[in-house]
PDB file of N, CA and C in Angstrom:
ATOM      1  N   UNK A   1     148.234  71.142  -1.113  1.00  0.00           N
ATOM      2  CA  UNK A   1     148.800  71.643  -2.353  1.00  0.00           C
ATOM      3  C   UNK A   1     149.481  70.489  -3.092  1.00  0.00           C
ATOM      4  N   UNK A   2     149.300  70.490  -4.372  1.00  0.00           N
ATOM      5  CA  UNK A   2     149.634  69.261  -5.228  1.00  0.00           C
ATOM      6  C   UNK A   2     151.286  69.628  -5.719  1.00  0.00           C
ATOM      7  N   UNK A   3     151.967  68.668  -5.758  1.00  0.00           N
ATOM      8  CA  UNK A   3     153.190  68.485  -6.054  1.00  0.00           C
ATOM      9  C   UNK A   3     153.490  68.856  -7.910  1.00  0.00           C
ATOM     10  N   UNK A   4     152.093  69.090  -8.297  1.00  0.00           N
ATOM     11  CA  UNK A   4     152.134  69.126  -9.985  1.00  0.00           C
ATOM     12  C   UNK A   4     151.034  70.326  -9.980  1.00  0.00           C
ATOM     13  N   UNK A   5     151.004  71.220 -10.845  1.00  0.00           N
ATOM     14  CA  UNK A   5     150.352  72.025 -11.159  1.00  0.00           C
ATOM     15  C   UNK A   5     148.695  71.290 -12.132  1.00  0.00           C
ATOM     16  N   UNK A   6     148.165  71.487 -11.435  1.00  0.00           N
ATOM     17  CA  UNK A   6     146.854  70.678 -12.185  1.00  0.00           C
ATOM     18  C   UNK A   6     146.441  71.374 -13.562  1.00  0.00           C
ATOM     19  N   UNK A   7     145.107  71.084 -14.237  1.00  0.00           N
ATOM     20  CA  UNK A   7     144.962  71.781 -15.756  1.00  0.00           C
ATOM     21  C   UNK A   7     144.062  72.747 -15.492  1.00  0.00           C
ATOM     22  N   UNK A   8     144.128  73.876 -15.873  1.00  0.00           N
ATOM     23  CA  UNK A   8     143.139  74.835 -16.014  1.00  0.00           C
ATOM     24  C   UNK A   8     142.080  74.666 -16.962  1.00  0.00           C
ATOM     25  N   UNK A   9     140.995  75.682 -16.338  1.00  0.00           N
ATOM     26  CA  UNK A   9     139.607  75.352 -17.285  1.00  0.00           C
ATOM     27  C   UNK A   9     140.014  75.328 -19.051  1.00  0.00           C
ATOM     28  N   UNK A  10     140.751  76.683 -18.867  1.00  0.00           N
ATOM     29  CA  UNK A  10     140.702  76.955 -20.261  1.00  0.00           C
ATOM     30  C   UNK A  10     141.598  76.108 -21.340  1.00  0.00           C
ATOM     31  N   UNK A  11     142.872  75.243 -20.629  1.00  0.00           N
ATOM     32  CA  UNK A  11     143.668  74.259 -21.440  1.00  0.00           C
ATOM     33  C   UNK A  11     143.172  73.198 -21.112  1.00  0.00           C
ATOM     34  N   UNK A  12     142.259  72.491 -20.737  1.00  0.00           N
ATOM     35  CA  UNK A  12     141.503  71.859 -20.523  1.00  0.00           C
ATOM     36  C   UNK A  12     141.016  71.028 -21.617  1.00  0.00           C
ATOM     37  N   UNK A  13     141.355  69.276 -22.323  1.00  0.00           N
ATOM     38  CA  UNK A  13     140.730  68.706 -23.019  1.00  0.00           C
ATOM     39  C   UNK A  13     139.038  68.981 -22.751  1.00  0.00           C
ATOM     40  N   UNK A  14     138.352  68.339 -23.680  1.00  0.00           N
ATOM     41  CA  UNK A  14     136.832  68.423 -23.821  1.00  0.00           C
ATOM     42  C   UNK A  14     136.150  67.118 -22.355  1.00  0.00           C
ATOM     43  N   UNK A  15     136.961  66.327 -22.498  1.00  0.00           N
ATOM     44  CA  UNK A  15     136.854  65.376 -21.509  1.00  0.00           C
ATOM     45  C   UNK A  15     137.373  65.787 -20.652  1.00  0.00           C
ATOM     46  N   UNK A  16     138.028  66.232 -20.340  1.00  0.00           N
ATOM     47  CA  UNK A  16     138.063  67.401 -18.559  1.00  0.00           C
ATOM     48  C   UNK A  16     137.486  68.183 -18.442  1.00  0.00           C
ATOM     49  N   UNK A  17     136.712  69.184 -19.541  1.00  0.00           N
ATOM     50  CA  UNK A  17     135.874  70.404 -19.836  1.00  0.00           C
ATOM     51  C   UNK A  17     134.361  69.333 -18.813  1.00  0.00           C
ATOM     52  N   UNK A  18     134.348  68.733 -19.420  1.00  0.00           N
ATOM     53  CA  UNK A  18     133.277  67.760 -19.069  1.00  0.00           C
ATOM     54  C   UNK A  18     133.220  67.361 -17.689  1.00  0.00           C
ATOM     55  N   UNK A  19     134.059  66.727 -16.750  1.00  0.00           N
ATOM     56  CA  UNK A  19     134.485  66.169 -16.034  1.00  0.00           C
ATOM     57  C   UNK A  19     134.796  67.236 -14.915  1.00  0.00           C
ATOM     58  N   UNK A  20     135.167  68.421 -15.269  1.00  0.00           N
ATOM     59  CA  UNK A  20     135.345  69.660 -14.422  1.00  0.00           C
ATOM     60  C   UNK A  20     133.639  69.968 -13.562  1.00  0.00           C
ATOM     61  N   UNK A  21     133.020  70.472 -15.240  1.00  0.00           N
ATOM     62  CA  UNK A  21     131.653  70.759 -15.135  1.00  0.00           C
ATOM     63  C   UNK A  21     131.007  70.171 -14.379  1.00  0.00           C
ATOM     64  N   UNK A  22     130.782  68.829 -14.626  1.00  0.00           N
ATOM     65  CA  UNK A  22     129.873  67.876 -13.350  1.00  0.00           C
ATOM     66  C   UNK A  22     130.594  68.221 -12.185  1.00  0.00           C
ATOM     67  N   UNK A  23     131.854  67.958 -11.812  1.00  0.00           N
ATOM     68  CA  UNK A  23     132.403  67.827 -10.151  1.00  0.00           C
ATOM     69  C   UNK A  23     132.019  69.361  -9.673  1.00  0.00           C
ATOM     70  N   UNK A  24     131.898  70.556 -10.412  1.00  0.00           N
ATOM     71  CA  UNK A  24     131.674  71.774  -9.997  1.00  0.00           C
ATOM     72  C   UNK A  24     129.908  71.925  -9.652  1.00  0.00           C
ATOM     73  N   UNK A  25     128.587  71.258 -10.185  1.00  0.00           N
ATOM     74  CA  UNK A  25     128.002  70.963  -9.237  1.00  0.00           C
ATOM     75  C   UNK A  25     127.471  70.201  -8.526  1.00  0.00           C
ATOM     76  N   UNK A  26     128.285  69.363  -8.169  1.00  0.00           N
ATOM     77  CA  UNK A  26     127.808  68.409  -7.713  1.00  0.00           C
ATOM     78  C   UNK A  26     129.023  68.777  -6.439  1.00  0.00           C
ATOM     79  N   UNK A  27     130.213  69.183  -6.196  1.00  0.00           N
ATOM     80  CA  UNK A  27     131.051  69.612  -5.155  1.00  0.00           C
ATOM     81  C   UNK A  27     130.979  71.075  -5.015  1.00  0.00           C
ATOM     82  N   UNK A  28     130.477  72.271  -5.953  1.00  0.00           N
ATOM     83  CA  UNK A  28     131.176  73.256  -5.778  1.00  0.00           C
ATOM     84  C   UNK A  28     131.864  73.768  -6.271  1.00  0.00           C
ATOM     85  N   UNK A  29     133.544  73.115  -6.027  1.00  0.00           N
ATOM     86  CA  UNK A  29     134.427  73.190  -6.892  1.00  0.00           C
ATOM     87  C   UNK A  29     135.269  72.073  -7.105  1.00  0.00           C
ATOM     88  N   UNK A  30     136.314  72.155  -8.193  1.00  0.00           N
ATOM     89  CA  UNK A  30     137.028  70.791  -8.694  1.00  0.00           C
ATOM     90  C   UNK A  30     138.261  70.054  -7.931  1.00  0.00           C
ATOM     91  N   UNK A  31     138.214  69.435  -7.168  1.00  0.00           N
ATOM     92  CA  UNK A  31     139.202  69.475  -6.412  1.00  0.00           C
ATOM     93  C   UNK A  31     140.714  68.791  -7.150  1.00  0.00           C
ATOM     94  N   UNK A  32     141.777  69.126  -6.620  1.00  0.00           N
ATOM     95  CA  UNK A  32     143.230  69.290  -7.269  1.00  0.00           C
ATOM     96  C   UNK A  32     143.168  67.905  -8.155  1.00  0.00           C
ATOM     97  N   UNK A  33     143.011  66.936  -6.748  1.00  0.00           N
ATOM     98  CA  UNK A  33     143.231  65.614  -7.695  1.00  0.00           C
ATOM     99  C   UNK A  33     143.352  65.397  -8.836  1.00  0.00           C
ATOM    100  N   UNK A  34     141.632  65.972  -9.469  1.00  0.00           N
ATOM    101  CA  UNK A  34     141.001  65.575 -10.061  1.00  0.00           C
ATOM    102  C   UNK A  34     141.947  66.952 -11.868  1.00  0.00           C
ATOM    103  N   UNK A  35     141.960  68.258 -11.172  1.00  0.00           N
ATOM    104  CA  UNK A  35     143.203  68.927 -11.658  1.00  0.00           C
ATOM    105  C   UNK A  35     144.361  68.319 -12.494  1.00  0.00           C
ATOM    106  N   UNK A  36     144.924  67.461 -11.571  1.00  0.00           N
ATOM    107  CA  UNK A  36     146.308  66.868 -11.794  1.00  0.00           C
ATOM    108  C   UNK A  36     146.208  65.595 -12.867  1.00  0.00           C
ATOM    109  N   UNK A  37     145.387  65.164 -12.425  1.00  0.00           N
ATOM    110  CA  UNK A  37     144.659  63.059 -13.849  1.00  0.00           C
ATOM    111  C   UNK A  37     144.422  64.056 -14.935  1.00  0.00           C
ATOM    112  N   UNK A  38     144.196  64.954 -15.328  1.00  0.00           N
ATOM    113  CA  UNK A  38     143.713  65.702 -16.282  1.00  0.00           C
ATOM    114  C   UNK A  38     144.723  65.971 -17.007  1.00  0.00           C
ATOM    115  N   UNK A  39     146.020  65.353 -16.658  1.00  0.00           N
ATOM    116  CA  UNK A  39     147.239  66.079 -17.656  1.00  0.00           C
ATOM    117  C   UNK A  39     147.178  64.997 -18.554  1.00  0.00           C
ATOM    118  N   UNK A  40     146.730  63.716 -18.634  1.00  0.00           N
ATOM    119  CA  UNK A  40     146.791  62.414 -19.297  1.00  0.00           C
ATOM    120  C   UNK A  40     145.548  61.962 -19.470  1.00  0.00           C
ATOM    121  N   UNK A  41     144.840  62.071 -20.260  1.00  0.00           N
ATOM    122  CA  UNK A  41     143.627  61.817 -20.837  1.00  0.00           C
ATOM    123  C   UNK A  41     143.183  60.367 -20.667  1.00  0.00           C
ATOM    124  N   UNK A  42     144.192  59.536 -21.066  1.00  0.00           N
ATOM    125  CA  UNK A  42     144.151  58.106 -20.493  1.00  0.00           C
ATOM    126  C   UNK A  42     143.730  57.505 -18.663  1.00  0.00           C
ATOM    127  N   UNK A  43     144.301  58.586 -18.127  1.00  0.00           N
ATOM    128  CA  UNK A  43     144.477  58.265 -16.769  1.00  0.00           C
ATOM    129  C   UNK A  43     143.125  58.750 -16.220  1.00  0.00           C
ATOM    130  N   UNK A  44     142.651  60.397 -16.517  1.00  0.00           N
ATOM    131  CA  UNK A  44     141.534  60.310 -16.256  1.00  0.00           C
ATOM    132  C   UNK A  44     140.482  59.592 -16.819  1.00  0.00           C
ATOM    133  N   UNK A  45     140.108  59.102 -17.770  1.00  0.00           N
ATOM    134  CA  UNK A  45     138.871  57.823 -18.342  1.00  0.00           C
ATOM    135  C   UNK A  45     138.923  56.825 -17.330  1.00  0.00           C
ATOM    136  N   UNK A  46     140.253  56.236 -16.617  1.00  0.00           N
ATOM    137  CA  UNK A  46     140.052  54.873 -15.819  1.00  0.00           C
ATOM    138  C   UNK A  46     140.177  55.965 -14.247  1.00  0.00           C
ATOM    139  N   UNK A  47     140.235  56.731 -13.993  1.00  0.00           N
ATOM    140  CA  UNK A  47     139.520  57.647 -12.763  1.00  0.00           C
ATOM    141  C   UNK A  47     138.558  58.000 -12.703  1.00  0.00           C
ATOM    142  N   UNK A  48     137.688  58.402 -14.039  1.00  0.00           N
ATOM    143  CA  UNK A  48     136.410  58.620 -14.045  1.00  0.00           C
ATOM    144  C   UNK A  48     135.736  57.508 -13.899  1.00  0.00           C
ATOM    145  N   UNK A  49     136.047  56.413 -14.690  1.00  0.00           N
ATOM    146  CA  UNK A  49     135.623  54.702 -14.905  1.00  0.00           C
ATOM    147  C   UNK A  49     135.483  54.410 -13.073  1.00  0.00           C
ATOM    148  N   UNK A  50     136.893  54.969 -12.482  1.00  0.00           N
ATOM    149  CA  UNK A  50     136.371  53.905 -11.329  1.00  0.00           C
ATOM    150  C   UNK A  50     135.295  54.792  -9.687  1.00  0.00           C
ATOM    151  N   UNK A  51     135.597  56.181 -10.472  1.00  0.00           N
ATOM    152  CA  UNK A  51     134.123  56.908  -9.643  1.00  0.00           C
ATOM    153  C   UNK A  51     132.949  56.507  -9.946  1.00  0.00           C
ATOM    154  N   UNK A  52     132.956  56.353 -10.929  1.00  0.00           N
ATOM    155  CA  UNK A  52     131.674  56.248 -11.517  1.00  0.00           C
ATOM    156  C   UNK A  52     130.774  54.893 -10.971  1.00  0.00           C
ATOM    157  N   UNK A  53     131.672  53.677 -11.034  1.00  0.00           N
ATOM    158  CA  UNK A  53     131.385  52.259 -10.858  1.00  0.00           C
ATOM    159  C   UNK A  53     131.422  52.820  -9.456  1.00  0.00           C
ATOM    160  N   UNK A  54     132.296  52.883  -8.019  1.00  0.00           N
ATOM    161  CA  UNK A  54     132.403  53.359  -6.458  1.00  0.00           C
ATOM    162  C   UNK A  54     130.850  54.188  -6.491  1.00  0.00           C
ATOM    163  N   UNK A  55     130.413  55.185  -7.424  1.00  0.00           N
ATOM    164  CA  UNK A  55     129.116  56.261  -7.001  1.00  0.00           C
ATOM    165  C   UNK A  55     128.078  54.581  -7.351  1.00  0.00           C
ATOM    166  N   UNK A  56     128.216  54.148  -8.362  1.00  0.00           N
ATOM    167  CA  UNK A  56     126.613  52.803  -8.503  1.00  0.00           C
ATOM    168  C   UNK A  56     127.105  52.043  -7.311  1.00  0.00           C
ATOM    169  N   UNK A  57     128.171  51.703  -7.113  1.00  0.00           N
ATOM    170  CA  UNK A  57     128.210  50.173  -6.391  1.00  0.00           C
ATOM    171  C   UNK A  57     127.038  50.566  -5.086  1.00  0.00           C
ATOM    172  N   UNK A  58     126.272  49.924  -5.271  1.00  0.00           N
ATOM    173  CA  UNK A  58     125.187  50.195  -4.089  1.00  0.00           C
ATOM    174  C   UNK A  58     125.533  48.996  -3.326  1.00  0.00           C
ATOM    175  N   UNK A  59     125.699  48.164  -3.357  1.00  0.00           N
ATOM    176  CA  UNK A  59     125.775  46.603  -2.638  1.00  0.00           C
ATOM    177  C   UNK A  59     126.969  47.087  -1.288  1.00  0.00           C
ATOM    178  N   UNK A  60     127.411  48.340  -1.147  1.00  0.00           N
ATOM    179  CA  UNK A  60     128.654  48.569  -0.636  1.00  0.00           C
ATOM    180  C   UNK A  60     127.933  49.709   0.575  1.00  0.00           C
ATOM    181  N   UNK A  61     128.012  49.180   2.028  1.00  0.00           N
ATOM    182  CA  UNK A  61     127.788  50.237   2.756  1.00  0.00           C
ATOM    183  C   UNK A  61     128.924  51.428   2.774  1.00  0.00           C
ATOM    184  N   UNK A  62     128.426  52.730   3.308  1.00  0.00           N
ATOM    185  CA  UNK A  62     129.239  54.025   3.083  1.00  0.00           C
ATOM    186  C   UNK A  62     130.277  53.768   3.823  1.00  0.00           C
ATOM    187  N   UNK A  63     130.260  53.033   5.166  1.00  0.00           N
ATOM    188  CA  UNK A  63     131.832  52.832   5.805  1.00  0.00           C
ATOM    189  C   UNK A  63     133.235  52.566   4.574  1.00  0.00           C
ATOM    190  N   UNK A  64     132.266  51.174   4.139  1.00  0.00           N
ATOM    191  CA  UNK A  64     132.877  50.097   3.525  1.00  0.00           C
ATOM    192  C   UNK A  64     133.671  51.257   2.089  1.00  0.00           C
ATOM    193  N   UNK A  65     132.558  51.801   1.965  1.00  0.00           N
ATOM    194  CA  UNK A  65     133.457  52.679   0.444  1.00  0.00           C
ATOM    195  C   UNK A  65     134.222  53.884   0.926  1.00  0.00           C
ATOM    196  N   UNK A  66     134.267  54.326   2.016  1.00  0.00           N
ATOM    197  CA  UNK A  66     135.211  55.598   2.464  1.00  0.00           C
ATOM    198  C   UNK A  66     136.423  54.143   2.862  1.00  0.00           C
ATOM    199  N   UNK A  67     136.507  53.429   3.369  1.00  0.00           N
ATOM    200  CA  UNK A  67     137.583  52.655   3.861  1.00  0.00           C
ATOM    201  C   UNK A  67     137.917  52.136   2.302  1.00  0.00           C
ATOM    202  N   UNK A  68     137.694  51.796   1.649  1.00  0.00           N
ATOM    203  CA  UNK A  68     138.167  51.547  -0.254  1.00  0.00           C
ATOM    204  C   UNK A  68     138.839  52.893  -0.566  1.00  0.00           C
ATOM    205  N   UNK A  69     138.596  54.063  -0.706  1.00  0.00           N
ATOM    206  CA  UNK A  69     139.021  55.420  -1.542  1.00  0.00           C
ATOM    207  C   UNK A  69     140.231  55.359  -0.479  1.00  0.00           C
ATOM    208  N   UNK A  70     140.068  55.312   1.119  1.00  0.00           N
ATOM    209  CA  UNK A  70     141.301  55.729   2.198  1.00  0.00           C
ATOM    210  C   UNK A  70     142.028  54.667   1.290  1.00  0.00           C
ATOM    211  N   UNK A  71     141.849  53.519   1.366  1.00  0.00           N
ATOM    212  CA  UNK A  71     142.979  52.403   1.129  1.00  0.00           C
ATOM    213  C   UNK A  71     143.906  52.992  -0.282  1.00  0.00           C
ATOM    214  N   UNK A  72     143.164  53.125  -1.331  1.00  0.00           N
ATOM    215  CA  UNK A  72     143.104  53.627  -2.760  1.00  0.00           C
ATOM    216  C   UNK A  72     144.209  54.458  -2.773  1.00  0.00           C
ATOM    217  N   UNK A  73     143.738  56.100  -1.959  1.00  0.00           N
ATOM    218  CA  UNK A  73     144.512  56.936  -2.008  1.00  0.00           C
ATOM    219  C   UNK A  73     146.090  56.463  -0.983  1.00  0.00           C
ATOM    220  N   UNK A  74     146.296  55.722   0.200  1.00  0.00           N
ATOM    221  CA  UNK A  74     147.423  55.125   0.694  1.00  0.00           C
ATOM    222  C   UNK A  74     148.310  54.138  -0.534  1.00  0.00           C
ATOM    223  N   UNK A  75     147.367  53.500  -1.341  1.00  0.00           N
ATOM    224  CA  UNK A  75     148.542  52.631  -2.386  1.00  0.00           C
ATOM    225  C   UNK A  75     148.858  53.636  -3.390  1.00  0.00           C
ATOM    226  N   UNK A  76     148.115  54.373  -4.010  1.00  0.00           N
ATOM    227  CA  UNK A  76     149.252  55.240  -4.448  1.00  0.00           C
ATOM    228  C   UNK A  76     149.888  56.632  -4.281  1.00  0.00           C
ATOM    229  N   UNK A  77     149.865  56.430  -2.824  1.00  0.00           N
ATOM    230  CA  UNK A  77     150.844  57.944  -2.067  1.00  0.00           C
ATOM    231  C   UNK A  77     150.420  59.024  -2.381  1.00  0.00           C
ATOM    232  N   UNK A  78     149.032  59.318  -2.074  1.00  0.00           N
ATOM    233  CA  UNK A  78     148.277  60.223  -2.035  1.00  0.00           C
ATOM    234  C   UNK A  78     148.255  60.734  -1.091  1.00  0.00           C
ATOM    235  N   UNK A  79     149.091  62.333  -1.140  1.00  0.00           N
ATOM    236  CA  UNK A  79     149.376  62.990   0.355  1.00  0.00           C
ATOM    237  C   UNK A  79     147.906  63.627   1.009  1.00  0.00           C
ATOM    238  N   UNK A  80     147.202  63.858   0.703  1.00  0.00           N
ATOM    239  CA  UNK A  80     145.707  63.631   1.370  1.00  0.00           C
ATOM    240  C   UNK A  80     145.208  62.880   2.191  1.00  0.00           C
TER     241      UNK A  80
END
C-alpha cells in the first residue's frame, strides 16, 4: 500500500489516460507506482522515458536489468 493515494482513471491527465491503458494490457492491471508518478506529469515523462529505454536496452541480460530496477527502487526508498 502506497504512502500517497495514486490518480484515478477518471482524474487522470491524457498522458496517464495513455500510460494507464498500455500497462493494463500488457500487466493486467496498473500497478500503484505507476498510480502515484501520475500526480506530476513531469515525473511521469522521465518514468516513462526510463521504461521505455530499460524495455529496448537489449545489450542488457534479464539478471543484469532486474538487478538495475532492485538497485533503482533501493535509491529512492521504494518500500517494494
Amino acid at each position: 500500500m502506497a504512502r500517497i493515494d495514486g490518480v484515478d482513471d477518471s482524474t487522470a491527465n491524457p498522458t496517464a489516460k495513455e500510460a494507464f491503458e498500455r500497462v493494463k494490457r500488457a500487466l493486467g492491471n496498473v500497478p500503484e507506482p505507476l498510480r502515484v508518478t501520475a500526480h506530476s506529469d513531469a515525473i511521469l515523462q522521465v518514468y516513462l522515458g526510463y521504461e521505455r529505454f530499460l524495455a529496448r536496452a537489449g545489450r542488457l541480460d534479464a539478471k543484469l536489468k532486474s538487478l538495475v530496477n532492485l538497485k533503482t527502487a533501493a535509491l529512492i526508498g521504494c518500500p517494494f
